[in-house]
N, C-alpha and C. Protein backbone atom coordinates (compact mmCIF):
# COMPACT_ATOMS: atom_id res chain seq x y z
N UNK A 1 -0.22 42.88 8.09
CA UNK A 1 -0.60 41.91 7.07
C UNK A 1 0.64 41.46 6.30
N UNK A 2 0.61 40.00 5.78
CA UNK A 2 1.71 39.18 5.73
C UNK A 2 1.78 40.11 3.86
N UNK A 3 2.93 40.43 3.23
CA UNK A 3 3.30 40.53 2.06
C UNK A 3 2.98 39.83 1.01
N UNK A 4 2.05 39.79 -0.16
CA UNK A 4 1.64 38.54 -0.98
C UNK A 4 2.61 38.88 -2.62
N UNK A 5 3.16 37.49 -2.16
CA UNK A 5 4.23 37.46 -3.51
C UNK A 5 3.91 36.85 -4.54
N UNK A 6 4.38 37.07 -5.71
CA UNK A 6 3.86 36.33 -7.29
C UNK A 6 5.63 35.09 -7.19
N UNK A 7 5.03 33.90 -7.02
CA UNK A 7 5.68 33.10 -6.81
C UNK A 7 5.81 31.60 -8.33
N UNK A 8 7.08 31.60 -9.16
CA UNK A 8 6.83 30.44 -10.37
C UNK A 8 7.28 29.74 -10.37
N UNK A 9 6.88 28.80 -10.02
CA UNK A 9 7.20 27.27 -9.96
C UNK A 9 7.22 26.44 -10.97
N UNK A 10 9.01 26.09 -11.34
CA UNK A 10 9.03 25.58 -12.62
C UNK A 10 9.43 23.83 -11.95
N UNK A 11 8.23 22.77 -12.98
CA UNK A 11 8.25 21.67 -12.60
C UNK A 11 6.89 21.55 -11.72
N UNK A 12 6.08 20.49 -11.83
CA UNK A 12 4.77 20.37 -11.40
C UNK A 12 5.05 18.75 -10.93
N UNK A 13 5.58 18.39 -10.31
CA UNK A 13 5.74 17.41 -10.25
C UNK A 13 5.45 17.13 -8.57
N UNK A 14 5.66 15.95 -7.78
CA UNK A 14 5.32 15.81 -6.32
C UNK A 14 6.17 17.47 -5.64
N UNK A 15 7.25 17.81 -5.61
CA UNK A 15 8.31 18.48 -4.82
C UNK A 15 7.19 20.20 -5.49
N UNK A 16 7.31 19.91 -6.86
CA UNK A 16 6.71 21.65 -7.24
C UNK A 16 5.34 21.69 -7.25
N UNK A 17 4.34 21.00 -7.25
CA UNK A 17 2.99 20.90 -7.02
C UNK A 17 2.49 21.22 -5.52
N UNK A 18 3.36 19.85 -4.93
CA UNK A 18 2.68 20.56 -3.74
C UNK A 18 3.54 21.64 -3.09
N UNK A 19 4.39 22.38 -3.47
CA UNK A 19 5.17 23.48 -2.62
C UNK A 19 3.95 24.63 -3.77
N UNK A 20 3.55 24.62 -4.51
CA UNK A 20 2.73 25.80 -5.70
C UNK A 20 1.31 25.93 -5.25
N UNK A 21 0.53 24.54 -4.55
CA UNK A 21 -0.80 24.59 -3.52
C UNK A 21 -0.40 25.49 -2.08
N UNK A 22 0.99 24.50 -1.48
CA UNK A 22 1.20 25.37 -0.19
C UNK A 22 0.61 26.85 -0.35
N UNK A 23 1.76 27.76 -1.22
CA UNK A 23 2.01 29.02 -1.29
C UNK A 23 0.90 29.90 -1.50
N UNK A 24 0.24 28.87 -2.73
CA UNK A 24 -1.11 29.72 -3.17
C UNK A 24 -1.91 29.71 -1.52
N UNK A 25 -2.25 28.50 -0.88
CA UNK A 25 -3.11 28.43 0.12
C UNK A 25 -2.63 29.41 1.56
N UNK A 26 -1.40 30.09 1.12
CA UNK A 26 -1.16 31.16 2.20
C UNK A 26 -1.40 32.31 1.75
N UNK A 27 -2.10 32.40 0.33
CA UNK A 27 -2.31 34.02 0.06
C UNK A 27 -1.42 34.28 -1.25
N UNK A 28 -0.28 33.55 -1.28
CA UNK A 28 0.56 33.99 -3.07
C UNK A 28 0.03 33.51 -3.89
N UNK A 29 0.41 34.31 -5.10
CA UNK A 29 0.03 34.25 -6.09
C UNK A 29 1.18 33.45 -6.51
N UNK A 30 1.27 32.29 -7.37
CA UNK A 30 1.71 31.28 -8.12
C UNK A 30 1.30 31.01 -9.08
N UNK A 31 2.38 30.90 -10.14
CA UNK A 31 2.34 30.39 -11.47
C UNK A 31 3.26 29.12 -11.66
N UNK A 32 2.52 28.38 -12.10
CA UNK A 32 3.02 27.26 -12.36
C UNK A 32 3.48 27.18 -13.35
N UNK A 33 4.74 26.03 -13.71
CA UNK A 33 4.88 26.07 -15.31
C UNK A 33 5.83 24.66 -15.12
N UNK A 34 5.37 23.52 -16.25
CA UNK A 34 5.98 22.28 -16.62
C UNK A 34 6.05 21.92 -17.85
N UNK A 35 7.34 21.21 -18.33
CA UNK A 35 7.41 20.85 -19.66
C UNK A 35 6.54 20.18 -20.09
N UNK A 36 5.73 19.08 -19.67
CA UNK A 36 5.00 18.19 -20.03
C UNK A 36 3.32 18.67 -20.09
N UNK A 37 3.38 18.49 -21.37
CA UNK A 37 2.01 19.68 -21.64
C UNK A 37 0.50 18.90 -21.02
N UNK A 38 0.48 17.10 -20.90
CA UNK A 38 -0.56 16.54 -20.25
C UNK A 38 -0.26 16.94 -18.93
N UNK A 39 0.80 17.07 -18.38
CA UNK A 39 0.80 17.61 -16.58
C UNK A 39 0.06 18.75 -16.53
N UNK A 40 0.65 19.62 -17.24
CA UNK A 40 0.48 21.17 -17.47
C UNK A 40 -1.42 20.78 -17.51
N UNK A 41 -2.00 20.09 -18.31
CA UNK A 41 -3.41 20.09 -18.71
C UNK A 41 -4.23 19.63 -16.87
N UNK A 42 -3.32 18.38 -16.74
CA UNK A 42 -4.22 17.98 -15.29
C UNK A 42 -4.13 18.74 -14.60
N UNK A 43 -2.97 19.55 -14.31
CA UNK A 43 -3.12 20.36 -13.13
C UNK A 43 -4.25 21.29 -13.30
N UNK A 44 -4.41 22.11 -14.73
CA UNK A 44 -5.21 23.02 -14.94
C UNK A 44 -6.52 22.51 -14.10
N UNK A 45 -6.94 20.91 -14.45
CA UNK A 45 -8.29 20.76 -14.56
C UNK A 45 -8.10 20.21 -12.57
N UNK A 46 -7.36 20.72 -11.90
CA UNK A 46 -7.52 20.37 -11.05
C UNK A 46 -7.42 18.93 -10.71
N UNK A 47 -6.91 18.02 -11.41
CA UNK A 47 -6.12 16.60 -10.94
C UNK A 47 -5.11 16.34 -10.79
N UNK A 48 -4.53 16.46 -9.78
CA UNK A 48 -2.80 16.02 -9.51
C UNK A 48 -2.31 14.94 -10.74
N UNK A 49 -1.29 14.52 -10.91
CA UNK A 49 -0.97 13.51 -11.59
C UNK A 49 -0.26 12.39 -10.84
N UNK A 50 -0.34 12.53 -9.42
CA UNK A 50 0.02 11.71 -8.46
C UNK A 50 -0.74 11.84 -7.38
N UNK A 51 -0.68 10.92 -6.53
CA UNK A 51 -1.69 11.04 -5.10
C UNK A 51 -0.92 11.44 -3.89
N UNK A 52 -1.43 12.77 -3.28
CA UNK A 52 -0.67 12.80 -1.99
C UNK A 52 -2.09 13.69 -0.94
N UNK A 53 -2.20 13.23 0.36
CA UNK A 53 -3.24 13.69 1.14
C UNK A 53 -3.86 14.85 0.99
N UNK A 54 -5.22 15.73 0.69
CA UNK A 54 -5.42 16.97 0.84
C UNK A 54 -4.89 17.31 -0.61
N UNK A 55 -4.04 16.97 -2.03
CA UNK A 55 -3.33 17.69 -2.54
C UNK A 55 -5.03 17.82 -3.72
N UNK A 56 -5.75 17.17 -3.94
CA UNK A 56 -6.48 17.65 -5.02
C UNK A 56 -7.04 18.63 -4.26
N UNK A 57 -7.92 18.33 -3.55
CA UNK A 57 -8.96 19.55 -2.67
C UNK A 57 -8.13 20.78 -2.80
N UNK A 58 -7.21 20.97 -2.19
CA UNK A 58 -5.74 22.11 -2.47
C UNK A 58 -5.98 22.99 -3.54
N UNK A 59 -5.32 21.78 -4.33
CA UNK A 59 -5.57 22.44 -5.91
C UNK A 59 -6.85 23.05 -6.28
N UNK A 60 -7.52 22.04 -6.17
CA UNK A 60 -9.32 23.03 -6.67
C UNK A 60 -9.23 24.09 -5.89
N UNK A 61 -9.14 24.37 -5.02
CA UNK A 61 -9.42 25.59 -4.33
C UNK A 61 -8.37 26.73 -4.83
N UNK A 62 -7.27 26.06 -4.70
CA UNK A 62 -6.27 27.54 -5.41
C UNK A 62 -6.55 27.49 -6.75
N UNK A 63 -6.86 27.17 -7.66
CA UNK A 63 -7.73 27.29 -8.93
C UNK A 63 -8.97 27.76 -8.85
N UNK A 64 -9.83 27.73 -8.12
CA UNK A 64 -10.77 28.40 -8.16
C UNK A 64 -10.65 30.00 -7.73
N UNK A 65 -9.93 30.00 -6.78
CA UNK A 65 -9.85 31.46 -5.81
C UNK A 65 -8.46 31.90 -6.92
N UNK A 66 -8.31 31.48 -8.16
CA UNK A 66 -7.53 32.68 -8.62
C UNK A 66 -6.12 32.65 -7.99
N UNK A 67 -5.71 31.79 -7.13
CA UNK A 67 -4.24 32.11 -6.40
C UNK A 67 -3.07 31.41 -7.14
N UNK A 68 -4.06 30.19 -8.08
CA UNK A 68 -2.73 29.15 -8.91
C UNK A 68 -3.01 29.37 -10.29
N UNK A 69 -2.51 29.45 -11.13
CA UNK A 69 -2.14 29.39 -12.93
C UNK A 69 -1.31 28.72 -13.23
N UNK A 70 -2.16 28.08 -14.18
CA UNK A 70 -0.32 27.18 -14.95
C UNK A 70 -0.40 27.75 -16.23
N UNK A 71 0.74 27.75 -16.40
CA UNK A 71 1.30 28.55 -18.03
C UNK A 71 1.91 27.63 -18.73
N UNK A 72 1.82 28.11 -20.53
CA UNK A 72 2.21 27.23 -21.23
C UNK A 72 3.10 27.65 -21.75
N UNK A 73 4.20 28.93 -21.12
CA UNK A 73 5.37 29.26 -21.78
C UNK A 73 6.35 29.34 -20.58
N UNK A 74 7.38 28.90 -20.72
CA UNK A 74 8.30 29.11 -19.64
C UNK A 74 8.67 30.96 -19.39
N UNK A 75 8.30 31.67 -20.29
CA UNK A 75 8.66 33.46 -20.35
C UNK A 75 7.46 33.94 -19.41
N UNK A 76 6.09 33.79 -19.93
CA UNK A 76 5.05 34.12 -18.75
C UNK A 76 5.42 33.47 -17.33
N UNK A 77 5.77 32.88 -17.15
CA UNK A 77 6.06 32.34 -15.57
C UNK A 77 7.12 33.07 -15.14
N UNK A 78 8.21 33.15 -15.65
CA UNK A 78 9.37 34.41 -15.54
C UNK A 78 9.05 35.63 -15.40
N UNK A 79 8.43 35.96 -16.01
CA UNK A 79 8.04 37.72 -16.63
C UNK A 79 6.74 38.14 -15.31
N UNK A 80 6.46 36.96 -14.75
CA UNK A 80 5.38 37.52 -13.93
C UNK A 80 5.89 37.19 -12.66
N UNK A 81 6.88 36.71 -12.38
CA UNK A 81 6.92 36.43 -10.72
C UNK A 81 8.07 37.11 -10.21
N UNK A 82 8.81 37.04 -8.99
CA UNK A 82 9.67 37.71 -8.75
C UNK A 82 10.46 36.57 -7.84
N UNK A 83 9.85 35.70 -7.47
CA UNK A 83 10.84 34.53 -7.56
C UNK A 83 10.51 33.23 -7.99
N UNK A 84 11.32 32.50 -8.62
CA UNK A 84 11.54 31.07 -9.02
C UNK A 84 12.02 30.15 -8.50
N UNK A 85 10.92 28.65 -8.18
CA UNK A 85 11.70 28.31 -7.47
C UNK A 85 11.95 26.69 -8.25
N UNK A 86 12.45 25.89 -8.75
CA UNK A 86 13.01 25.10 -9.87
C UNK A 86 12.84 24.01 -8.91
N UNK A 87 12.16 23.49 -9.31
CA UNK A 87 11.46 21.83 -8.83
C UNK A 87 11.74 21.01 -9.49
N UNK A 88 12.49 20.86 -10.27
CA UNK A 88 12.34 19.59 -11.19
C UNK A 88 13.16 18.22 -11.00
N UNK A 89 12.27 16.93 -11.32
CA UNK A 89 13.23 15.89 -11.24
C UNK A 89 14.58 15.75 -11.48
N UNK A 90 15.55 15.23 -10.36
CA UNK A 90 17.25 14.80 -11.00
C UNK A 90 17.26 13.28 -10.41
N UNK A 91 16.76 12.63 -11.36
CA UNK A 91 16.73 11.38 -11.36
C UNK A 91 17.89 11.05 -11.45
N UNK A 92 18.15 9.24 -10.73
CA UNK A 92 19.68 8.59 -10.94
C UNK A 92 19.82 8.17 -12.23
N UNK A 93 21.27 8.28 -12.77
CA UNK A 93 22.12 8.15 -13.95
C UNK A 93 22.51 6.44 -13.62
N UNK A 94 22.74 5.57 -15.27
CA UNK A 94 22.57 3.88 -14.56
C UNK A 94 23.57 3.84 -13.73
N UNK A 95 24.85 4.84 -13.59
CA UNK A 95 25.74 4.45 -12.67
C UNK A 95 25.56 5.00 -11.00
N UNK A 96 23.96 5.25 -10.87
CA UNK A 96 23.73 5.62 -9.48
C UNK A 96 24.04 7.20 -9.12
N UNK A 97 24.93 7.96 -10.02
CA UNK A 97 25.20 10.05 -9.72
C UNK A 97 24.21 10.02 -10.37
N UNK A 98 23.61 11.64 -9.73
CA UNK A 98 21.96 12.13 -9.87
C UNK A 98 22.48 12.94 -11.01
N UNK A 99 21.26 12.39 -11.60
CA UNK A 99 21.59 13.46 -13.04
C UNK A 99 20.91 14.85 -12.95
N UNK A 100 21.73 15.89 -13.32
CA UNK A 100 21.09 17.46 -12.95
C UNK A 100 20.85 18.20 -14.46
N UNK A 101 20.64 17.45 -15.37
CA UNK A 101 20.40 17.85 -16.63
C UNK A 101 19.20 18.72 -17.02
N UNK A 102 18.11 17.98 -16.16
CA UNK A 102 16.92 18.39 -16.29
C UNK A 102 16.92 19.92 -15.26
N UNK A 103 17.76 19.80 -14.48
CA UNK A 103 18.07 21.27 -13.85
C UNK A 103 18.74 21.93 -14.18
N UNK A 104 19.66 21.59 -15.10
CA UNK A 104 20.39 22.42 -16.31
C UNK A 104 19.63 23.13 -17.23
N UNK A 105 18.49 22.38 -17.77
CA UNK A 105 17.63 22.55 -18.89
C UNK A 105 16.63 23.59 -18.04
N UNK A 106 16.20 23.38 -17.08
CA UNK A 106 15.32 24.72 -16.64
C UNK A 106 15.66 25.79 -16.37
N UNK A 107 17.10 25.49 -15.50
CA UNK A 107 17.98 27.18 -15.32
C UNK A 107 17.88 27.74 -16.71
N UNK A 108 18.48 26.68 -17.76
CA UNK A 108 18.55 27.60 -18.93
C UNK A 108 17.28 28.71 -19.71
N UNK A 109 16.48 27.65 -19.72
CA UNK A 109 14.97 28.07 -19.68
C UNK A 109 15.07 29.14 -19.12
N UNK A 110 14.82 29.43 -17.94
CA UNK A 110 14.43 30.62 -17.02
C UNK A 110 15.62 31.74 -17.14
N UNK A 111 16.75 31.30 -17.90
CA UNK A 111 17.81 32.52 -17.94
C UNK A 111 16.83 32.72 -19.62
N UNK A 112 16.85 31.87 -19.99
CA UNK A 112 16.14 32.59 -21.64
C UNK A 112 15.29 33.24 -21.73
N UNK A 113 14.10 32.80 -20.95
CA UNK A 113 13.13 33.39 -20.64
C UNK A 113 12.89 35.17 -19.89
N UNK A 114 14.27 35.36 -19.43
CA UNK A 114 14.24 36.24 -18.39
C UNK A 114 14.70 37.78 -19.36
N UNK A 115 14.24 38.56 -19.92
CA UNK A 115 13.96 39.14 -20.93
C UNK A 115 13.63 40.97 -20.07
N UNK A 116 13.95 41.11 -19.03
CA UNK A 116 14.18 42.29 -18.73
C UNK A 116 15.23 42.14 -17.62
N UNK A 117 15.33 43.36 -16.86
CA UNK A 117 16.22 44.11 -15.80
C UNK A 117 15.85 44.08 -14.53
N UNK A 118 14.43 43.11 -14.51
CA UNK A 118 14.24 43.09 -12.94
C UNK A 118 14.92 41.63 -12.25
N UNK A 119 15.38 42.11 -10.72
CA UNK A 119 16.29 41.32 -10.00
C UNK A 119 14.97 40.12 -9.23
N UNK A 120 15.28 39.39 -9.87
CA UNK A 120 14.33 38.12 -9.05
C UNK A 120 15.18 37.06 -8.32
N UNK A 121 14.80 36.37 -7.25
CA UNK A 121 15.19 35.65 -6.73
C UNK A 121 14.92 33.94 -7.09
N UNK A 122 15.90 33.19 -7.20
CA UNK A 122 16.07 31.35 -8.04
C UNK A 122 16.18 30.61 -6.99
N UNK A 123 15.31 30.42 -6.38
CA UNK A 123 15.80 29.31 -5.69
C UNK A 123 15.39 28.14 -5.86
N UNK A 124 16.48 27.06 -6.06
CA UNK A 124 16.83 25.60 -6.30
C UNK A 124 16.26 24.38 -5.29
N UNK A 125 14.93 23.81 -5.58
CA UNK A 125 14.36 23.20 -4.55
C UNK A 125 14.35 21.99 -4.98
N UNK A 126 14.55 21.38 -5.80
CA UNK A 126 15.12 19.98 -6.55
C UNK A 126 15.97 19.50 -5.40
N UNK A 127 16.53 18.26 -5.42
CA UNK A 127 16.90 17.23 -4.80
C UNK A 127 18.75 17.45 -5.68
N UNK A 128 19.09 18.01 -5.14
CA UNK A 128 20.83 18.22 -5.50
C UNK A 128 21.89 17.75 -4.38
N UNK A 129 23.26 17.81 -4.81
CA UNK A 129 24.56 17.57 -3.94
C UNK A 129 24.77 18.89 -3.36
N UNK A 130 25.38 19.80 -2.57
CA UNK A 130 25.65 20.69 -2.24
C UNK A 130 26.78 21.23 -3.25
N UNK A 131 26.32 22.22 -3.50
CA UNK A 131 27.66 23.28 -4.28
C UNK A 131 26.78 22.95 -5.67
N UNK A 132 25.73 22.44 -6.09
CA UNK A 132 24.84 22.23 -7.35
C UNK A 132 24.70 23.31 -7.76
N UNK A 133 23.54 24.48 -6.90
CA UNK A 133 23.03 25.54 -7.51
C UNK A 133 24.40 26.28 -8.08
N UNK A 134 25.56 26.63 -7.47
CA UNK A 134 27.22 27.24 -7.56
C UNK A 134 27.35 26.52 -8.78
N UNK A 135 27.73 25.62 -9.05
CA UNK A 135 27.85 25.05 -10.26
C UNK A 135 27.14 25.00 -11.41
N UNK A 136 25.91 24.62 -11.40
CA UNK A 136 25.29 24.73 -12.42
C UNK A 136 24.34 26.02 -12.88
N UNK A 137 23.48 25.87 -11.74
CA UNK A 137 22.25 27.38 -11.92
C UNK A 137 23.17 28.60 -12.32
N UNK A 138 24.18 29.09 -11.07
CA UNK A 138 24.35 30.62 -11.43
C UNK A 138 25.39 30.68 -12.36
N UNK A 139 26.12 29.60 -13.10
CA UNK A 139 26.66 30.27 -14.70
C UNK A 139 25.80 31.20 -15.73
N UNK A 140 24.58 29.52 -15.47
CA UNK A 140 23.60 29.86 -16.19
C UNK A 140 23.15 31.09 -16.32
N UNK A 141 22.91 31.64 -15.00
CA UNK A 141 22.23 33.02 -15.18
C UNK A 141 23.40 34.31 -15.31
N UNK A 142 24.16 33.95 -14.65
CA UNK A 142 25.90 35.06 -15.11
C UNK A 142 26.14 34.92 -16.66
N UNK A 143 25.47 34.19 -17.14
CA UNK A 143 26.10 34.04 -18.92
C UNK A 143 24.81 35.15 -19.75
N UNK A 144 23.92 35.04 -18.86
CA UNK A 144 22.39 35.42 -19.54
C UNK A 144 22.50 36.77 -19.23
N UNK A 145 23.30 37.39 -18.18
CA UNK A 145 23.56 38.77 -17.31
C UNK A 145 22.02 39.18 -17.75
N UNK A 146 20.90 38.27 -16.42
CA UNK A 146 19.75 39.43 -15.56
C UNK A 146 21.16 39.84 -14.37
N UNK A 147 19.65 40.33 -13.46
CA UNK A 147 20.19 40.20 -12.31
C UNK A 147 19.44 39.28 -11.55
N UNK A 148 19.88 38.32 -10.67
CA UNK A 148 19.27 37.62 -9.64
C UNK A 148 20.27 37.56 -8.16
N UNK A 149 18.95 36.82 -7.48
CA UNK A 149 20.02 36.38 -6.24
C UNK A 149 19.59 34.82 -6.12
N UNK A 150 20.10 34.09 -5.83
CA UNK A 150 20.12 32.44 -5.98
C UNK A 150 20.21 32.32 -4.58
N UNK A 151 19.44 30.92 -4.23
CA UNK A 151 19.18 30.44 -3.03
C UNK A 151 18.67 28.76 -3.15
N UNK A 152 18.93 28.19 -2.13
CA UNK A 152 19.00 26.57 -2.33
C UNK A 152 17.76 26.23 -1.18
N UNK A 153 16.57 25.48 -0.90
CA UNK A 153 15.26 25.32 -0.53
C UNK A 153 15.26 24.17 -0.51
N UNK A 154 16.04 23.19 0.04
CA UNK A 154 15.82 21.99 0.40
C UNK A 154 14.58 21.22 0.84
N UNK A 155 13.68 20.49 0.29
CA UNK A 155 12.41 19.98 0.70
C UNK A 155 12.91 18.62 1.91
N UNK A 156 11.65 18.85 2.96
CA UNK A 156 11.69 18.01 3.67
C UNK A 156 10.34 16.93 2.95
N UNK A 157 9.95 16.54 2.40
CA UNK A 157 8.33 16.10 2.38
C UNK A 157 8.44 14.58 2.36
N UNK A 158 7.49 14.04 3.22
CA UNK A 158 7.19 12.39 3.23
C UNK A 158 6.07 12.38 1.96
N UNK A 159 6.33 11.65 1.62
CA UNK A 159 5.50 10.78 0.63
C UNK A 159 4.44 10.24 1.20
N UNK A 160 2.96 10.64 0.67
CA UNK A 160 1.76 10.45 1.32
C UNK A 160 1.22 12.02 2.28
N UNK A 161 2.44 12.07 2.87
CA UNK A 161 1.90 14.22 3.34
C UNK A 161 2.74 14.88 3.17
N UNK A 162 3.20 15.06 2.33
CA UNK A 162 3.92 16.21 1.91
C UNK A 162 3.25 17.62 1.78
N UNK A 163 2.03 17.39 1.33
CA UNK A 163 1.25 18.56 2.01
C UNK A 163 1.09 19.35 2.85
N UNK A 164 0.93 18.06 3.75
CA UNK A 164 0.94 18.56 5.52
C UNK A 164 2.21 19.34 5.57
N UNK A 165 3.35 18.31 5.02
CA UNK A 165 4.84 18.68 5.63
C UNK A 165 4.43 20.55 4.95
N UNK A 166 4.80 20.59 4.00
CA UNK A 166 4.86 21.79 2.81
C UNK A 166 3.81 22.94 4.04
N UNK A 167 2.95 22.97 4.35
CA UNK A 167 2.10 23.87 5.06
C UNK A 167 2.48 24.21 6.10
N UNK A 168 2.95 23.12 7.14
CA UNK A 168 3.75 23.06 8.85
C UNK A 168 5.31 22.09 8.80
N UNK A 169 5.77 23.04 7.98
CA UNK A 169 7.19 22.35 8.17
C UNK A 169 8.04 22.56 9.27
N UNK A 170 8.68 20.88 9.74
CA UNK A 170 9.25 21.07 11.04
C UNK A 170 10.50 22.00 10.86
N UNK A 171 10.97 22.16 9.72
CA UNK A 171 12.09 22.78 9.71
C UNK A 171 12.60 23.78 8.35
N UNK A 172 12.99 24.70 7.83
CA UNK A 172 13.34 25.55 6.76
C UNK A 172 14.79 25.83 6.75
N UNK A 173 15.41 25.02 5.98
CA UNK A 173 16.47 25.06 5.38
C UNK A 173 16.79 26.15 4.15
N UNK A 174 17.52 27.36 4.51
CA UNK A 174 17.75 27.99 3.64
C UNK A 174 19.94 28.38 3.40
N UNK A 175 19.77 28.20 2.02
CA UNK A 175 21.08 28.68 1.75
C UNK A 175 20.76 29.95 0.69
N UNK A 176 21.57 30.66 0.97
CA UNK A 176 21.20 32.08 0.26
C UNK A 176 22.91 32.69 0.34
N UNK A 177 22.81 33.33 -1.01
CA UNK A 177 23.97 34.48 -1.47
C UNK A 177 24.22 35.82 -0.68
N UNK A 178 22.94 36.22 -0.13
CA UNK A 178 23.37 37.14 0.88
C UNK A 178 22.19 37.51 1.87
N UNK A 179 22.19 38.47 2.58
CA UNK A 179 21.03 39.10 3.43
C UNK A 179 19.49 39.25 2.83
N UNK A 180 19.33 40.03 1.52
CA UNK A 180 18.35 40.36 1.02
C UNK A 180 18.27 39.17 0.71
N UNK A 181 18.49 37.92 0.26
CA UNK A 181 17.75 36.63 -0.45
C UNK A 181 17.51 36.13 0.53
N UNK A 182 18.04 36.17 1.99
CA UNK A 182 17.54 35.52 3.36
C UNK A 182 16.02 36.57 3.68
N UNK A 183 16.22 37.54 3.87
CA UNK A 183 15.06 38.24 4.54
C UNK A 183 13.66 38.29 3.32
N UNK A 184 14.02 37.85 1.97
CA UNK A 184 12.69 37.47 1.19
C UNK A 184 12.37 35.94 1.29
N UNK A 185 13.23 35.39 0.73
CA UNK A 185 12.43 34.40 1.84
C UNK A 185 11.96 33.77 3.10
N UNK A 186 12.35 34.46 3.96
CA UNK A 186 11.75 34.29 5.13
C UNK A 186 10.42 34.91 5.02
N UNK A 187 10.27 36.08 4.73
CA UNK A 187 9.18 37.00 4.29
C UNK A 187 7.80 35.94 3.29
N UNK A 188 8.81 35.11 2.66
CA UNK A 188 7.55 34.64 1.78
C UNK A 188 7.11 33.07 3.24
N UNK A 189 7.87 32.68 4.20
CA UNK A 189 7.69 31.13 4.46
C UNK A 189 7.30 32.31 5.89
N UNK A 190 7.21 33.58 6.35
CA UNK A 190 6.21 33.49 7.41
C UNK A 190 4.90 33.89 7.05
N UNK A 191 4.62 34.17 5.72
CA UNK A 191 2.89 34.80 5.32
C UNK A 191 2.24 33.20 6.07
């Protein structure tokens, strides 16, 4: 029997919504958590705040069966999972470079939030340049001294099934700091 992980997904948006239905609908437990407290509300009530195939039905069901929560503190989503995986928009800046502010602002979050000694795993599933998570995420969390291991989760998803994609993905892109952050997530993407 496949391992069932407590999985927090910060950002509810197309990329962290539907990767937080996937997970729940394989058996993890997921906590959700977004700044925007009307997101935070629809998701509760089971309405996406965008349209993508299968994604409400999804949702009701991992809300009903107990597998999805959304939280209204960025510390409960921390304090309960054992990995994070940071979804959030990096929209273009007017001069066209992606702004990673808003992924600045959640690493920080989740290093603030992170309030004991257990080693959880960050991985960075936002839309970044390569060498992003190195740069920005793990100061963040080296300044906060938990312990983690950081890892980069590149989304493949089309717009319209990303669902589909998120459930039977043709492909899993992982960058990871060492062995143990490779063999947990693999562990969590074969349940």
């Amino acid at each position: 029997m496949a391992t069932v992980a407590t999985v927090a997904i910060v950002g509810l948006g197309p990329v962290g919504l539907t990767t937080a239905v996937a997970f729940a609908s394989q058996g993890h437990r997921v906590i959700g958590f977004d700044i925007d407290e009307n997101r935070r509300a629809e998701v509760t009530q089971g309405k996406p705040p965008f349209y993508e195939k299968g994604l409400e039905a999804g949702l009701k069901k991992a809300l009903r069966q107990k597998r999805l929560s959304v939280v209204d503190r960025m510390d409960d989503a921390v304090r309960g999972s054992g990995i994070i995986f940071l979804c959030v928009g990096t929209p273009s800046k007017p001069d066209g470079s992606m702004d990673v502010g808003p992924l600045h602002d959640a690493a920080k979050s989740v290093a603030t939030a992170w309030r004991d000694e257990k080693t959880r795993t960050v991985v960075v599933k936002s839309t970044v340049l390569p060498g992003t998570a190195e740069s920005v995420v793990r100061p963040l969390l080296e300044a906060a001294g938990v312990p983690f291991r950081i890892a980069v989760n590149p989304e493949f998803l089309r717009e319209g099934r990303a669902l589909e994609d998120a459930l039977r993905p043709d492909r899993i892109i992982l960058g990871v700091d060492s062995q143990e952050t490779a063999r947990i997530l693999r562990a969590l993407y074969r349940s």
